[in-house]
N, C-alpha and C. Protein backbone atom coordinates (compact mmCIF):
# COMPACT_ATOMS: atom_id res chain seq x y z
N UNK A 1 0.81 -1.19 0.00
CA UNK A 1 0.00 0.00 0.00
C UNK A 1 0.87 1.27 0.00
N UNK A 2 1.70 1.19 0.64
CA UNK A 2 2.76 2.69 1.03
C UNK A 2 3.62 3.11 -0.47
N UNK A 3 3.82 1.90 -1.32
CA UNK A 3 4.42 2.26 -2.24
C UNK A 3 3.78 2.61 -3.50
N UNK A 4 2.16 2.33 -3.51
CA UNK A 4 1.28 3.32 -4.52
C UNK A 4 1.65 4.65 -4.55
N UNK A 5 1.47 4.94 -5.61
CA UNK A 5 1.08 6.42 -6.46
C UNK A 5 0.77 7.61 -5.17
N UNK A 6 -0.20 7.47 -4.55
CA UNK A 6 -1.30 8.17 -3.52
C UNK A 6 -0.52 8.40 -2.19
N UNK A 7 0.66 7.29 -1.98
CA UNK A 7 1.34 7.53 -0.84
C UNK A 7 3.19 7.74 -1.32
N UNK A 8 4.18 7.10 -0.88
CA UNK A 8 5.24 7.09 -0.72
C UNK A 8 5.73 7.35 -2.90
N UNK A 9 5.04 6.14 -3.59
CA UNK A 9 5.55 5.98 -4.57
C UNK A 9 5.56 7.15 -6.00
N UNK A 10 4.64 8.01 -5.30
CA UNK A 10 4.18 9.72 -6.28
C UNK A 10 5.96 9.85 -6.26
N UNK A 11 6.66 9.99 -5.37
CA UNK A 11 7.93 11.03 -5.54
C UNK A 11 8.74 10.08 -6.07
N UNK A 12 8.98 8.94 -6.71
CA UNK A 12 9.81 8.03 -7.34
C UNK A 12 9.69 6.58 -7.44
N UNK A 13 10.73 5.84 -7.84
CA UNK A 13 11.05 4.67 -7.84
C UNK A 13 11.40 4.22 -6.17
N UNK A 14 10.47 3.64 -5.77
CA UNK A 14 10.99 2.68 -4.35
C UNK A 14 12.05 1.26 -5.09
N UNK A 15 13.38 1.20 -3.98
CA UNK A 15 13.91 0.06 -4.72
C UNK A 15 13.73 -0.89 -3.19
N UNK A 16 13.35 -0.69 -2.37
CA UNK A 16 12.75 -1.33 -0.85
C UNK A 16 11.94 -0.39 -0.17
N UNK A 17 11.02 -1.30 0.45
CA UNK A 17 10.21 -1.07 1.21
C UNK A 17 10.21 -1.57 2.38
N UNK A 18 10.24 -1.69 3.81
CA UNK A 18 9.83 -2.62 5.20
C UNK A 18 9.22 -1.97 6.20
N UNK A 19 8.31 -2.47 6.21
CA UNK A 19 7.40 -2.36 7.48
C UNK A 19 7.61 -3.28 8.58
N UNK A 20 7.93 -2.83 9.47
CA UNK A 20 8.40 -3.22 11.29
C UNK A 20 6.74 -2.82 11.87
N UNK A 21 6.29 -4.41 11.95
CA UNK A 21 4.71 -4.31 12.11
C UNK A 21 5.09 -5.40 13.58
N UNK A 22 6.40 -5.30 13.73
CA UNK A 22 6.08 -5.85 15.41
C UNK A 22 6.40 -4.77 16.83
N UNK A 23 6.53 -4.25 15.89
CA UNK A 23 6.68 -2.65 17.25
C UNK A 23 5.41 -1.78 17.22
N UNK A 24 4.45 -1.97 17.59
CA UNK A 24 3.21 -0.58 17.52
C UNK A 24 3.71 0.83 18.43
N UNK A 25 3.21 1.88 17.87
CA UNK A 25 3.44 2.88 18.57
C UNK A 25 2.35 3.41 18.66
N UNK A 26 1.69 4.10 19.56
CA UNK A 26 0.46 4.62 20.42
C UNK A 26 -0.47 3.96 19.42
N UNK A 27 -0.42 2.47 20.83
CA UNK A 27 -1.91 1.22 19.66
C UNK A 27 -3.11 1.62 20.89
N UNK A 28 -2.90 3.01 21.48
CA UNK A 28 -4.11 3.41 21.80
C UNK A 28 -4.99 4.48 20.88
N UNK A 29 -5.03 4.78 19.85
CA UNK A 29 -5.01 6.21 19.15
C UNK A 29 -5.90 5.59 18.42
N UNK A 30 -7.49 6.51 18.91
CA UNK A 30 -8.65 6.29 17.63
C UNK A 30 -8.96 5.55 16.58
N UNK A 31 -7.61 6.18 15.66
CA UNK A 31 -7.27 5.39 14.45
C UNK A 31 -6.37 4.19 14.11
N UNK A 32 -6.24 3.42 15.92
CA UNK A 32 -5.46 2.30 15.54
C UNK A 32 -4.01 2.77 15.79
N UNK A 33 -3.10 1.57 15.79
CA UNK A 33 -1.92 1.78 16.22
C UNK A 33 -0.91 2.24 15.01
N UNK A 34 0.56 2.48 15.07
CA UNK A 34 1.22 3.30 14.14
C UNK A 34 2.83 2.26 13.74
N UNK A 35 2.93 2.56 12.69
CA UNK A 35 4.46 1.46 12.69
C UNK A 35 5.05 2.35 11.86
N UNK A 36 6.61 1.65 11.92
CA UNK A 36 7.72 2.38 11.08
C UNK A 36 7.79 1.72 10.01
N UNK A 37 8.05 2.16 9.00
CA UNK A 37 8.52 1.77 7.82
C UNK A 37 9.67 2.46 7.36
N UNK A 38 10.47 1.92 6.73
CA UNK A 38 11.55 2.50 6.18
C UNK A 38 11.75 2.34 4.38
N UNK A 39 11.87 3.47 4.11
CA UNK A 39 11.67 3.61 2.25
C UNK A 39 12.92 4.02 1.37
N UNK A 40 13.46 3.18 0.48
CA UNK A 40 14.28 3.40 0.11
C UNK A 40 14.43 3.82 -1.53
N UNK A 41 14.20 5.00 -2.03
CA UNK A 41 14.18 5.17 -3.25
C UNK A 41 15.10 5.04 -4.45
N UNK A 42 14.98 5.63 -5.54
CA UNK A 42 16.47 4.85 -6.56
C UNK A 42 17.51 6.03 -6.02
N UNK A 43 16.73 7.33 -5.98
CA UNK A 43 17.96 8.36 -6.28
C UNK A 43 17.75 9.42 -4.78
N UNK A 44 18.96 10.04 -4.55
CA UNK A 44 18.94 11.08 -3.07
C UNK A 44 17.65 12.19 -3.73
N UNK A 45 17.50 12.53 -4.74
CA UNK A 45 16.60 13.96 -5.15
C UNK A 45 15.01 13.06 -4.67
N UNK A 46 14.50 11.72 -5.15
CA UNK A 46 13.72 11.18 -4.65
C UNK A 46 13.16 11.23 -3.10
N UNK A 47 14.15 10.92 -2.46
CA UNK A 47 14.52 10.57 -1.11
C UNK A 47 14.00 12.14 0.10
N UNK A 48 14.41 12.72 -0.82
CA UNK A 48 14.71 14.59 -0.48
C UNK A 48 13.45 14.95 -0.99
N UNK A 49 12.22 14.59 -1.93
CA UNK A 49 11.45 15.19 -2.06
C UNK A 49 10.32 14.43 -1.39
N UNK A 50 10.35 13.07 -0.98
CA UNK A 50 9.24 12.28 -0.20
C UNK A 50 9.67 13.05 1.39
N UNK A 51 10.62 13.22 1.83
CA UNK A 51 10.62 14.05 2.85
C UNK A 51 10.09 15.51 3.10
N UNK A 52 10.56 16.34 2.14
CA UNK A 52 10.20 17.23 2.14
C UNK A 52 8.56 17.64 2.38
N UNK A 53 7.89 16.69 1.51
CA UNK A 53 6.53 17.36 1.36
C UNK A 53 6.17 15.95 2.76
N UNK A 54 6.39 15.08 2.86
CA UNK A 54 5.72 14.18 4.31
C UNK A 54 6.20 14.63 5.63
N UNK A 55 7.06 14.88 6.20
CA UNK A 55 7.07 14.66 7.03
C UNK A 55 6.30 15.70 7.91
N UNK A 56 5.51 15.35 8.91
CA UNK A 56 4.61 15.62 9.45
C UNK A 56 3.15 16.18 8.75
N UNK A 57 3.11 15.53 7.58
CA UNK A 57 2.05 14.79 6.78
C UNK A 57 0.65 13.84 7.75
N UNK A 58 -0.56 14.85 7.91
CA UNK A 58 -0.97 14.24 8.40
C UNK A 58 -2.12 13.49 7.57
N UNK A 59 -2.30 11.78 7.71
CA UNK A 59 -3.36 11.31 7.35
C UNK A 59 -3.55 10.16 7.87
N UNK A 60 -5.17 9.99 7.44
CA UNK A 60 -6.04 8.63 8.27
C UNK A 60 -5.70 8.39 9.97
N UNK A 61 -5.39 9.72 10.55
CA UNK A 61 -5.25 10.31 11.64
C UNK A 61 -4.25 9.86 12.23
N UNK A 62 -3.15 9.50 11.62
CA UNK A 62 -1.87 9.23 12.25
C UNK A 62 -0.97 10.47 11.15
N UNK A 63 0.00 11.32 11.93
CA UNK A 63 1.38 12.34 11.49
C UNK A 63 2.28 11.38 11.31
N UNK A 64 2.61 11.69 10.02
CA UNK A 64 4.02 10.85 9.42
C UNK A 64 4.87 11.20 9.43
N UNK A 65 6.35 10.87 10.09
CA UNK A 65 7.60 11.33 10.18
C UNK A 65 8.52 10.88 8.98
N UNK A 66 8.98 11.77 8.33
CA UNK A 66 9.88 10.83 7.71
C UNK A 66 11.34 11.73 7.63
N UNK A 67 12.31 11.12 7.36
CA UNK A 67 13.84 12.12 8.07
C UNK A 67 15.21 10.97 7.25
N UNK A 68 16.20 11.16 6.80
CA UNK A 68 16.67 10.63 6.27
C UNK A 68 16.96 9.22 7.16
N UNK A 69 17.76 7.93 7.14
CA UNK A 69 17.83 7.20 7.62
C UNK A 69 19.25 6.94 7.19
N UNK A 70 20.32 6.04 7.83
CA UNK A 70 21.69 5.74 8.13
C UNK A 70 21.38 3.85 8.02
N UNK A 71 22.41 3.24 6.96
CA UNK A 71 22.54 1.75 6.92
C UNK A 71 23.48 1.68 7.17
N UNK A 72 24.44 0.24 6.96
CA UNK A 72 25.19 -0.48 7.24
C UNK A 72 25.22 -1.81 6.57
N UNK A 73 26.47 -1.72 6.46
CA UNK A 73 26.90 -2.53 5.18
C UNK A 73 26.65 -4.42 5.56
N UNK A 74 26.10 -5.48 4.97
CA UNK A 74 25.96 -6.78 5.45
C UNK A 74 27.16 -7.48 5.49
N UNK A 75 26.64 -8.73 6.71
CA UNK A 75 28.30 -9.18 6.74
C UNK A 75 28.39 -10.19 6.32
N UNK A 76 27.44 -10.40 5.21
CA UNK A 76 27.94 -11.59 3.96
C UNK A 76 28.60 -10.77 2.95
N UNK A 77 28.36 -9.78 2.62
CA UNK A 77 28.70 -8.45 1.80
C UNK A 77 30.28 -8.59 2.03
N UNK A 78 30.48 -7.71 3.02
CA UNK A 78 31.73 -7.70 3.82
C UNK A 78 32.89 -8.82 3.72
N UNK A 79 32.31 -10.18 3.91
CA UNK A 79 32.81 -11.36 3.83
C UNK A 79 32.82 -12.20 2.36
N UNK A 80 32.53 -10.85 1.48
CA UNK A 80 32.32 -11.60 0.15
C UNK A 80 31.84 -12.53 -0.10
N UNK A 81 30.63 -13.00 0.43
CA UNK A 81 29.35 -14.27 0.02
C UNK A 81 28.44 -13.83 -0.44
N UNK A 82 27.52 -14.83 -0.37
CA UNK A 82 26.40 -14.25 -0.88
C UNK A 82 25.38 -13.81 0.24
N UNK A 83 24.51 -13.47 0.16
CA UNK A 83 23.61 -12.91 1.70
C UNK A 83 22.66 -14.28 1.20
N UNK A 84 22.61 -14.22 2.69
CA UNK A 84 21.34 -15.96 2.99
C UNK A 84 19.98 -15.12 3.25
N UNK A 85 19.92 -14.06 3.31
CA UNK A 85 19.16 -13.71 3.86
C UNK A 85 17.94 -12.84 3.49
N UNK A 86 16.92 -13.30 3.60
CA UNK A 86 15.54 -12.93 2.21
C UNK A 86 15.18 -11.12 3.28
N UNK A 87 15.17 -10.55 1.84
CA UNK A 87 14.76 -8.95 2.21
C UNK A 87 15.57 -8.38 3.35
N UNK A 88 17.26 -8.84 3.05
CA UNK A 88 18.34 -8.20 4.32
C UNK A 88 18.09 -6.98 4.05
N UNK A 89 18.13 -6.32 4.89
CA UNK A 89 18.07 -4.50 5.52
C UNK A 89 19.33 -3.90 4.84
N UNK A 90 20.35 -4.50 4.95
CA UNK A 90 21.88 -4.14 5.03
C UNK A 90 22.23 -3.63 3.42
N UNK A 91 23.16 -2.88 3.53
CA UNK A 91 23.48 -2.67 1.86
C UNK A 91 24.76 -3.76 1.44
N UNK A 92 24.46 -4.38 0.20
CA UNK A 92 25.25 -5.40 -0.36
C UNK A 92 25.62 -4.75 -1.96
N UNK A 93 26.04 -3.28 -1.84
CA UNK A 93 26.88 -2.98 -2.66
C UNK A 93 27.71 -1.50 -2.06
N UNK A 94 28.78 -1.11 -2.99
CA UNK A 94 29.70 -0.35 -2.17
C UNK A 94 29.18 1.19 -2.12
N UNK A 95 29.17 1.95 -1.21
CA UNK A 95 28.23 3.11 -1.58
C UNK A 95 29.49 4.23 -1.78
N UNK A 96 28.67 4.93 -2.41
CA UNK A 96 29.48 6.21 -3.08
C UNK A 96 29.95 7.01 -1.66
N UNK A 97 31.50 7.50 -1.98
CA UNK A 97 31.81 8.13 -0.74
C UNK A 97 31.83 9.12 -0.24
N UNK A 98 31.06 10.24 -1.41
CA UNK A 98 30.12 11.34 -0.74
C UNK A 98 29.06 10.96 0.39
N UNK A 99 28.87 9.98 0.36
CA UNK A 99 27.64 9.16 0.86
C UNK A 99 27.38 8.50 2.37
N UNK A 100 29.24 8.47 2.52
CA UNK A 100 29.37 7.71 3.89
C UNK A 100 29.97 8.73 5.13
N UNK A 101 29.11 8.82 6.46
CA UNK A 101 29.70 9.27 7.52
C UNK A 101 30.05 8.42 8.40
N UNK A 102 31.19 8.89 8.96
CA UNK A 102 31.84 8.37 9.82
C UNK A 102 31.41 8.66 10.96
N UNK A 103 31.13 7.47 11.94
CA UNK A 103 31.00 8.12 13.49
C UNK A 103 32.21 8.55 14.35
N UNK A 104 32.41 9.76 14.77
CA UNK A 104 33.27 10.09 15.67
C UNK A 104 33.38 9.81 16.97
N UNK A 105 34.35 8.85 17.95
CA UNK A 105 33.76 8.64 19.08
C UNK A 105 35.04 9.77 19.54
């Protein structure tokens, strides 16, 4: 549903989608409880314009946050295999290095 026309998929190409439908957030609220999803489009101008106009987008009486998001690379990736793993989260290719921050401890 999130990746129709009407919601997420108007501002581009989604190349993933996941919904984390085992965490509810306020599953007291009129309209039912609220989950995260995380959306991953082809290109940053995509990415930058589903934010822009959603976040704090309100509809079907839940406010939608949406704010860039931070991955991490898989450690079949890493380990040069293949990933075992159906719809891994992780990125399994090398990302551009405008692209990568470093955490400072």
């Amino acid at each position: 549903m999130l990746s129709k026309k009407e919601y997420f998929g108007q501002y581009g190409k989604i190349t993933k989608l996941c919904v984390n439908s085992k965490k509810a957030y306020d599953p007291n609220n009129k309209h039912g409880p609220s989950f995260s999803a995380f959306v991953t489009f082809s290109s940053n101008h995509e990415a930058a314009l589903a934010i822009t106009f959603l976040d704090n987008f309100f509809i079907h009486g839940h406010v939608i946050r949406a704010a860039y998001g931070s991955n991490k690379y898989c450690l079949h990736f890493l380990k040069n295999m293949p990933c075992v793993i159906k719809d891994c989260m992780f990125i399994h290719v090398l990302a551009d290095s405008k692209d990568i921050l470093n955490k400072v401890i």
